[in-house]
Protein backbone atom coordinates (compact mmCIF):
# COMPACT_ATOMS: atom_id res chain seq x y z
CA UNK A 1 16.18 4.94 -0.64
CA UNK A 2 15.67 6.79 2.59
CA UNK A 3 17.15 4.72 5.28
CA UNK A 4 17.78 5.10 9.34
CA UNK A 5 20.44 3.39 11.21
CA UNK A 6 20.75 3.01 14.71
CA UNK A 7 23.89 1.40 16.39
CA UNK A 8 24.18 0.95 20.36
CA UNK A 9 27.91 1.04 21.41
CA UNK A 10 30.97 3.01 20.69
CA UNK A 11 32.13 1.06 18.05
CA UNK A 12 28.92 0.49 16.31
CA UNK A 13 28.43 4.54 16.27
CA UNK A 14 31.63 5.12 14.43
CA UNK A 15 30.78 2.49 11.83
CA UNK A 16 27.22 4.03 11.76
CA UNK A 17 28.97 7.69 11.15
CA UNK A 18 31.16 6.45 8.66
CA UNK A 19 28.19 4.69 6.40
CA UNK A 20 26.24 7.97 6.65
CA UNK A 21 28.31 9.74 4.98
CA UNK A 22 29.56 6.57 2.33
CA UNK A 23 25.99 5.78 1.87
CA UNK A 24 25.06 9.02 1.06
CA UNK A 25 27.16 9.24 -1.45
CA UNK A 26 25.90 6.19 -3.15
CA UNK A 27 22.85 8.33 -3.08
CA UNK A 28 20.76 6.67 -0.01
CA UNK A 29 19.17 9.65 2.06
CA UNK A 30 20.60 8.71 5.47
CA UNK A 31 19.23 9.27 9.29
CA UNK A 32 21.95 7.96 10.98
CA UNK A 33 20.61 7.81 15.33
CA UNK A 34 22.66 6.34 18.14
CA UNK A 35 21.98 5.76 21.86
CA UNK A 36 22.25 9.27 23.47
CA UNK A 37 25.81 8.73 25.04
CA UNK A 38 27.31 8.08 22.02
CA UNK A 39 25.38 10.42 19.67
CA UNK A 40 27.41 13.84 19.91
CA UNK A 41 30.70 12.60 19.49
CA UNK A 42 29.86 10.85 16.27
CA UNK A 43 27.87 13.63 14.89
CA UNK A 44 24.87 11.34 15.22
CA UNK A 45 20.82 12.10 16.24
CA UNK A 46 20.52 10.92 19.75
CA UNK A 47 17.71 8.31 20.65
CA UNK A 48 16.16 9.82 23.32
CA UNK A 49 12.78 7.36 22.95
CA UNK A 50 12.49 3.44 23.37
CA UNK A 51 14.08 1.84 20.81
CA UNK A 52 10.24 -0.36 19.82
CA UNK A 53 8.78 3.87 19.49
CA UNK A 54 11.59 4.27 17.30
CA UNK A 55 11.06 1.27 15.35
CA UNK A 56 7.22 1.77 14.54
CA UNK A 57 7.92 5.60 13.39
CA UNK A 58 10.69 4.46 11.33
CA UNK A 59 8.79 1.32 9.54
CA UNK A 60 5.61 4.30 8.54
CA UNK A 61 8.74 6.50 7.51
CA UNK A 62 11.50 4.88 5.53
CA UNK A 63 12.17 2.42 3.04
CA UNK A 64 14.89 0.99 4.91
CA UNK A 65 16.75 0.40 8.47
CA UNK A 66 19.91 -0.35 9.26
CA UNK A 67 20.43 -1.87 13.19
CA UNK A 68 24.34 -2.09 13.91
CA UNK A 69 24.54 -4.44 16.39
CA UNK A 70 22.90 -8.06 17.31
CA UNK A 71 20.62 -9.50 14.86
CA UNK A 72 18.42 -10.77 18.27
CA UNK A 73 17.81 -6.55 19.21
CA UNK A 74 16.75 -5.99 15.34
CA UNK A 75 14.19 -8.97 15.54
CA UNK A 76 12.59 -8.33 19.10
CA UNK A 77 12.70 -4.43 17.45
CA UNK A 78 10.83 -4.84 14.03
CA UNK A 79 8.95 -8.01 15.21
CA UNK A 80 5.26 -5.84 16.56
CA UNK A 81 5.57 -3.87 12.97
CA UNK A 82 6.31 -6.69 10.12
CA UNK A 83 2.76 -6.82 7.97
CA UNK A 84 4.31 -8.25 4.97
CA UNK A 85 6.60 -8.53 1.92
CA UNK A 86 5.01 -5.63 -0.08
CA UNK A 87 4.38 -3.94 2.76
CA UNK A 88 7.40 -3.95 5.00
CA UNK A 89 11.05 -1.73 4.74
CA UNK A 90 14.33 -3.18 4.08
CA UNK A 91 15.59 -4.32 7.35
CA UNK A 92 19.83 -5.10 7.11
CA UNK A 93 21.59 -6.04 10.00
CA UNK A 94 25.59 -5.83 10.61
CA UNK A 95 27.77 -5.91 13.59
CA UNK A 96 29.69 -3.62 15.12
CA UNK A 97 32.87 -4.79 13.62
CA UNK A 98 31.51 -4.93 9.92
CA UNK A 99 32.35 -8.40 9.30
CA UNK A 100 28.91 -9.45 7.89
CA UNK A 101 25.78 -7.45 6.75
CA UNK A 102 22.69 -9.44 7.02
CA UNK A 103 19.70 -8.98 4.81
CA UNK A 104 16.94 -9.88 7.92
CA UNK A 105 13.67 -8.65 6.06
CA UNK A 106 11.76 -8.02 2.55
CA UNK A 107 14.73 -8.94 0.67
CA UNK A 108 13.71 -8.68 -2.65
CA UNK A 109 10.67 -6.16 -2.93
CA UNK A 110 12.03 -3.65 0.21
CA UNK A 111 15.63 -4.08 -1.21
CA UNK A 112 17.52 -5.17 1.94
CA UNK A 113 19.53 -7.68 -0.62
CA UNK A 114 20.90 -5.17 -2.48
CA UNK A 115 21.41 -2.77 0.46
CA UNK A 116 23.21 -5.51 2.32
CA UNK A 117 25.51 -5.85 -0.71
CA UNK A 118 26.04 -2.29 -1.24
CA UNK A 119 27.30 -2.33 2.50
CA UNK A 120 29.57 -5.26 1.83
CA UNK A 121 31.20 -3.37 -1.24
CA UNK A 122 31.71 -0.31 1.05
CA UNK A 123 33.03 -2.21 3.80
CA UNK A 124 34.58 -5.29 2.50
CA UNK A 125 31.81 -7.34 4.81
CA UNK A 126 30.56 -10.54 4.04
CA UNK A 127 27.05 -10.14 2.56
CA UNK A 128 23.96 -12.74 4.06
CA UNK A 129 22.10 -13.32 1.50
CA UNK A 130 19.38 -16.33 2.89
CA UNK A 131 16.38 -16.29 -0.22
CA UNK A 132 16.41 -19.27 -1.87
CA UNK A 133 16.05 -17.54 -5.58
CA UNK A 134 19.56 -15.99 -4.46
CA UNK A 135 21.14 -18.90 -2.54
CA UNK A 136 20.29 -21.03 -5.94
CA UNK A 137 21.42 -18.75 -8.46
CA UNK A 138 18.03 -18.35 -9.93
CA UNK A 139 15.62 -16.21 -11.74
CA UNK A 140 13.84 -14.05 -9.11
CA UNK A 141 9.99 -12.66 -10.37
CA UNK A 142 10.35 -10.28 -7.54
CA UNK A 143 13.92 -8.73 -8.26
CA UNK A 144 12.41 -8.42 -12.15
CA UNK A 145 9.60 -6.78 -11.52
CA UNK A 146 11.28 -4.09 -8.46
CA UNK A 147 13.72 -2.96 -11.10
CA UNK A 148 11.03 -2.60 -14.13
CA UNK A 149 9.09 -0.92 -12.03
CA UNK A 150 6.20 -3.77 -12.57
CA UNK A 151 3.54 -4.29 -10.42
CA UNK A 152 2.78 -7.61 -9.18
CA UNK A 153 -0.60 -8.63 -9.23
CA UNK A 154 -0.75 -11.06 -6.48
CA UNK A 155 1.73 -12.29 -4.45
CA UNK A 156 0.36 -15.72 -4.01
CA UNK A 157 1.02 -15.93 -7.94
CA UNK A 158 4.38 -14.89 -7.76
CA UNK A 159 5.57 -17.53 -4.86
CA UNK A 160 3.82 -20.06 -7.59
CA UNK A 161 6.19 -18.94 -9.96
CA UNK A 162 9.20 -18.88 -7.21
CA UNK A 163 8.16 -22.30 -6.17
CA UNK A 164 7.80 -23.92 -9.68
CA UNK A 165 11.15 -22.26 -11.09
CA UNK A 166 12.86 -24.13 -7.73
CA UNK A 167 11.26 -26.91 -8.68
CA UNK A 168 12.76 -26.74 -11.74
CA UNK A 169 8.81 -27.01 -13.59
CA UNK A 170 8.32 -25.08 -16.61
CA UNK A 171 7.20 -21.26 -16.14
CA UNK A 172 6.03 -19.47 -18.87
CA UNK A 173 6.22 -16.17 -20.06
CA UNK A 174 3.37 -14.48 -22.28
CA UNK A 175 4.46 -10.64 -22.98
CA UNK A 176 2.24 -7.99 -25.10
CA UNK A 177 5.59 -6.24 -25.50
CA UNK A 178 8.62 -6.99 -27.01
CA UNK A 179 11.40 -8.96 -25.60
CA UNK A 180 14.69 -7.68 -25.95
CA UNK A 181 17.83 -10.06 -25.50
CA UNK A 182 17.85 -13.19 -23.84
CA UNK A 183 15.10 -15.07 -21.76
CA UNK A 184 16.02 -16.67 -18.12
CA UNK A 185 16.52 -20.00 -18.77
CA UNK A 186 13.70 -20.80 -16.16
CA UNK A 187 11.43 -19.54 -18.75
CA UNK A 188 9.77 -20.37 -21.27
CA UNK A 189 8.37 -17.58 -23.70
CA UNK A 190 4.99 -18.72 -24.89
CA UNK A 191 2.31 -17.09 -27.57
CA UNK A 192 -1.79 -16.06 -26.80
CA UNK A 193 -3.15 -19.89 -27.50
CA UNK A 194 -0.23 -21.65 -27.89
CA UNK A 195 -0.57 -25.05 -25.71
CA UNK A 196 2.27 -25.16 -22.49
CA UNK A 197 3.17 -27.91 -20.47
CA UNK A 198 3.54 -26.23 -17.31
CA UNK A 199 0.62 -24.58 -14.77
CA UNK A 200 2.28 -21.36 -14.35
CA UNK A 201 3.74 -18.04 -15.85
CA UNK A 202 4.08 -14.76 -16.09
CA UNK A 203 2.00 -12.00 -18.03
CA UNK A 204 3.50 -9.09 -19.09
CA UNK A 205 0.66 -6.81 -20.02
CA UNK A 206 -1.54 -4.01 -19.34
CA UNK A 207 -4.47 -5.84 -19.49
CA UNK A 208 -5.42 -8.19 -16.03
CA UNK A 209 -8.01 -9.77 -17.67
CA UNK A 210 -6.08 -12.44 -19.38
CA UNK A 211 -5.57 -15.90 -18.12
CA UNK A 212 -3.60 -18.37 -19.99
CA UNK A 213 -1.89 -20.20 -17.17
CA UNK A 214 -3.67 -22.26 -14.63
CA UNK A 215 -2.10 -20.25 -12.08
CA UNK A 216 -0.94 -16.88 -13.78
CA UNK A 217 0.52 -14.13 -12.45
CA UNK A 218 0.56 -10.57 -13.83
CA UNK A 219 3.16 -8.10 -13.98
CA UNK A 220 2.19 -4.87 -15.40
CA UNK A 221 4.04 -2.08 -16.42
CA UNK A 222 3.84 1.56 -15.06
CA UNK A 223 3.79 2.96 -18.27
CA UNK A 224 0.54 4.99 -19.03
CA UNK A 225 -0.12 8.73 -17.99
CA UNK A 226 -3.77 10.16 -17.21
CA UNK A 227 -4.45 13.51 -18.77
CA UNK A 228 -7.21 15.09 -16.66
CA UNK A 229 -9.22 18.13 -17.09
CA UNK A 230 -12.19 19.22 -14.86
CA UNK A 231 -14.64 21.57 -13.50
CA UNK A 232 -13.59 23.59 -10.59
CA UNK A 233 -14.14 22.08 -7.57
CA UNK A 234 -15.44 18.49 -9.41
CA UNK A 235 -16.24 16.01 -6.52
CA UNK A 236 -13.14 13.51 -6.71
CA UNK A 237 -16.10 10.38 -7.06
CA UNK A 238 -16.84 11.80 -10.28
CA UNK A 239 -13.49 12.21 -11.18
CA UNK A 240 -12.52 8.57 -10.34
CA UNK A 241 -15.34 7.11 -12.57
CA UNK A 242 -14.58 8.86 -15.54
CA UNK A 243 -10.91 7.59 -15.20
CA UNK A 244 -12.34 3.88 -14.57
CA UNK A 245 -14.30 4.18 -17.04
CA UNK A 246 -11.78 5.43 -19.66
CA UNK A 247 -9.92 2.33 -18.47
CA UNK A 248 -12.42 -0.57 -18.73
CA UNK A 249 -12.81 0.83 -22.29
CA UNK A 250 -8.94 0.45 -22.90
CA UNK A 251 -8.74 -2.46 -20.93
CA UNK A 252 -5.99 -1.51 -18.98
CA UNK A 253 -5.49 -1.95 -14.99
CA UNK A 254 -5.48 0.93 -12.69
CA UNK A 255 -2.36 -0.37 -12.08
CA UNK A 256 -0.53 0.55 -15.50
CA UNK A 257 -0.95 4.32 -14.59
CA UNK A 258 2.29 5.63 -13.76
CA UNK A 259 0.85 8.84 -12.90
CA UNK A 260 -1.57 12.07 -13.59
CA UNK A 261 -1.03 15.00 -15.48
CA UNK A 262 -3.07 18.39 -16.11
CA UNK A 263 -2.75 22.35 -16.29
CA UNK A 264 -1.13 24.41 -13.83
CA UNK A 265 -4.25 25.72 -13.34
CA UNK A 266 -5.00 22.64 -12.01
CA UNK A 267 -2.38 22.00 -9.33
CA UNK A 268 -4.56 22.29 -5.75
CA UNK A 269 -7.66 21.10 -7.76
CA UNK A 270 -9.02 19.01 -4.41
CA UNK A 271 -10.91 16.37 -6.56
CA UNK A 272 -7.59 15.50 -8.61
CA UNK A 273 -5.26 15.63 -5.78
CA UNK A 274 -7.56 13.37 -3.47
CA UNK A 275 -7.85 10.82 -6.37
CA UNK A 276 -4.14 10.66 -6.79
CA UNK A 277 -3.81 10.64 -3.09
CA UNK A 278 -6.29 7.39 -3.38
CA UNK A 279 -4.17 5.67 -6.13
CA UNK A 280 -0.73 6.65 -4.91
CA UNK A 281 -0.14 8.85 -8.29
CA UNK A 282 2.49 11.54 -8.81
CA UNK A 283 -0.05 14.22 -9.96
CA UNK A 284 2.33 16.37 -12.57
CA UNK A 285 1.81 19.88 -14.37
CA UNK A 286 2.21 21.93 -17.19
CA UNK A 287 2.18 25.75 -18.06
CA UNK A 288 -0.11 26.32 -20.80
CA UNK A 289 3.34 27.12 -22.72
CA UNK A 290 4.64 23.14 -22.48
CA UNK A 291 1.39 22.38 -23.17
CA UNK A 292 1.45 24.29 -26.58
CA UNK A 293 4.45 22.47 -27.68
CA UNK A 294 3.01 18.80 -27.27
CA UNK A 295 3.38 16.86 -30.59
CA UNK A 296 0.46 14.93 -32.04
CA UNK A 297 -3.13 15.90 -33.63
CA UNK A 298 -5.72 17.24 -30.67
CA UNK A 299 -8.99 17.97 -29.92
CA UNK A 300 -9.66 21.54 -29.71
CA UNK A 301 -12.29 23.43 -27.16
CA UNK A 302 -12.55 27.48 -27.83
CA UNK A 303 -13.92 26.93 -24.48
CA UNK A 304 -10.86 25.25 -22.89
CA UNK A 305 -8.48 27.87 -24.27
CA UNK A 306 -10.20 30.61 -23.31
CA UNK A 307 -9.98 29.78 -19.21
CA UNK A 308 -6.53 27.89 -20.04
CA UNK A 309 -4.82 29.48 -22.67
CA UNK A 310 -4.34 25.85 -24.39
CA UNK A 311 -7.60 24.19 -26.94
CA UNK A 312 -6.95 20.92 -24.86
CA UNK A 313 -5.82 19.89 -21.74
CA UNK A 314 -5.98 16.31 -21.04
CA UNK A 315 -5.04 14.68 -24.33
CA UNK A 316 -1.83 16.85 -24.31
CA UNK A 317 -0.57 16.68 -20.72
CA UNK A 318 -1.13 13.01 -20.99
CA UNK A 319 0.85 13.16 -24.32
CA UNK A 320 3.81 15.06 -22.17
CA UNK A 321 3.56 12.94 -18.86
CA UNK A 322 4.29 10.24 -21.70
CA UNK A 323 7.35 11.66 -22.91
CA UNK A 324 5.54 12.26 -26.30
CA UNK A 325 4.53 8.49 -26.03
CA UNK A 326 1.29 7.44 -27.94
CA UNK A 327 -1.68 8.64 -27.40
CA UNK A 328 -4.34 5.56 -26.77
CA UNK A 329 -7.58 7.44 -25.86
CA UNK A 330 -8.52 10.64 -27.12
CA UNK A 331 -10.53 13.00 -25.10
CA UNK A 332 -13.57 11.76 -23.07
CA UNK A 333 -15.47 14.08 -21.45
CA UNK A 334 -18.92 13.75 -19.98
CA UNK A 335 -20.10 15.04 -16.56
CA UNK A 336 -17.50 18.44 -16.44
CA UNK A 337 -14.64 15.61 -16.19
CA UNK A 338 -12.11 15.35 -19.60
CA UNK A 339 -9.86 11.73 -19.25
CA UNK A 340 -6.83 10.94 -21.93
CA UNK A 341 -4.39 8.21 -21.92
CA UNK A 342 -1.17 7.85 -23.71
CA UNK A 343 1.48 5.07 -23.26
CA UNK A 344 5.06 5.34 -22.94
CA UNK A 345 7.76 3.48 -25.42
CA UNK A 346 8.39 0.23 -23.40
CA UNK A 347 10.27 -3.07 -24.07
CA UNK A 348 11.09 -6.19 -21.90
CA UNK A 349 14.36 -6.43 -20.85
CA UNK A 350 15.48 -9.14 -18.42
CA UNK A 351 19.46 -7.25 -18.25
């Protein structure tokens, strides 16, 4: 997580000094600022702008903040930049004393929850933890799907599911992959058909087409890398319907890719890299070398080997980006673009 803090007196700006460097340790990447009289002697960056500036910068910029001091400064602070709960950072909140660390914004999804613990363990504060999935000692869809690296469908689904599993109604849980270990009790596991006494669950698949539930919410695994070929200089329009298309056929959302993969050759191809600029996708390469030693029966191109120095590009970087997963579409090429998809190993695991 890359997080700034920002603290405001004396004692705040040791505290502050002192997380930076525990925090960092626990791996956080920390940009630890303090009001410009009490920057240097901490070793701190000085905030030389209005604290609202600062605010705004750091909301486009991190994943999390950290305000040591009054909970009232943090909330006047953030209050012009909050857009919503899949949008906005952690925010965390402790005093200058580090008696309590206050999870203040996108608890779940941004991770100020678990930040706000992490800073109790280091500190010995007293964690505020005010969700009500928390507070009751219940499942939390959001918390799942953060750590699986799932991506929720619809948000409006997934306070159903809060709401209902509060409620104590039934919830139920259709997954196209296995389930390993035990189920939250909330839950109840259900198969394609099978009558449920409920109006919502939870749809593990890669497919967002499916709607057993009255109100169902989708979760849907990161799990499938594009292998991508191309002409020089392809226009990335033409590059993005051959991938859509590949994925209609496959029925899988644009939302399963976890992210491209080609050639070296390809690594500043403009169409590719505005496409995976588009669909916020790592865009990954190999040497014609790692390509080579990709396991599995390809297509071959005399063509493709002799600019590349591999017979196929796309099915086998796709094949790699996998981990040498499956491969679930072979080459398709048409219009100087070549699409692949293979899928990664992947069970559910509620642990």
């Amino acid at each position: 997580m890359r997080l700034a803090s920002v603290s405001f007196t004396a004692k705040g700006s040791r505290l502050n000094a002192s997380l930076r460097q525990a925090l960092s340790l626990q791996g956080y990447a920390v940009e630890a600022w303090a009001m410009e009289k009490y920057a240097a002697e901490n070793g701190l960056l000085p905030l030389k702008e209005p604290l609202k500036a600062w605010t705004g910068r750091m909301f486009e910029q991190m994943d999390g903040l950290l305000f040591i001091g009054a909970s009232g400064i943090a909330v006047r602070s953030i209050a012009p930049f909050v857009q919503g709960k899949d949008k906005d950072p952690a925010v965390v909140v402790m005093d200058e004393k580090g008696v309590f660390a206050i999870s203040l914004l996108s608890g779940h999804l941004g991770g100020a929850n678990e930040l706000a613990g992490t800073l109790a363990n280091l500190t010995g504060a007293i964690p505020v933890i005010t969700t009500a999935t928390d507070v009751n000692g219940r499942f939390a869809v959001d918390v799942f799907a953060k750590k699986k690296n799932l991506y929720i469908s619809n948000l409006k689904a997934a306070k159903a599911v809060s709401a209902d599993i509060l409620d104590e109604k039934p919830v139920g849980l259709l997954s196209e992959f296995p389930v390993e270990g035990p189920v939250p009790e909330e839950l109840t596991v259900q198969k394609d058909g099978e009558p449920f006494d409920g109006e919502t669950g939870m749809v593990i698949s890669l497919n967002e087409e499916k709607h057993p539930f009255v109100n169902t919410l989708h979760l849907i695994p990161r799990i499938v890398t594009l292998g991508l070929g191309c002409r020089k200089e392809k226009p990335m329009e033409e590059i993005e319907a051959a991938v859509l298309a590949a994925l209609q056929r496959n029925h899988l959302s644009i939302h399963s890719l976890k992210q491209a993969a080609s050639v070296d050759l390809k690594k500043e191809e403009p169409g590719i890299l505005a496409f995976c600029e588009k669909y916020g996708l790592p865009f990954r390469t190999y040497s014609a070398e790692e390509l080579a030693g990709a396991k599995g029966d390809f297509s071959a191109s005399g063509f493709v080997k002799s600019v590349t120095g591999v017979e196929n590009v796309c099915e086998r970087s796709a094949v790699l980006g996998s981990g040498n997963g499956t491969l679930i579409q072979k080459k398709m090429a048409g219009n100087g673009v070549t699409v692949a998809l293979a899928i990664e190993k992947w069970s559910v695991d509620f642990e």
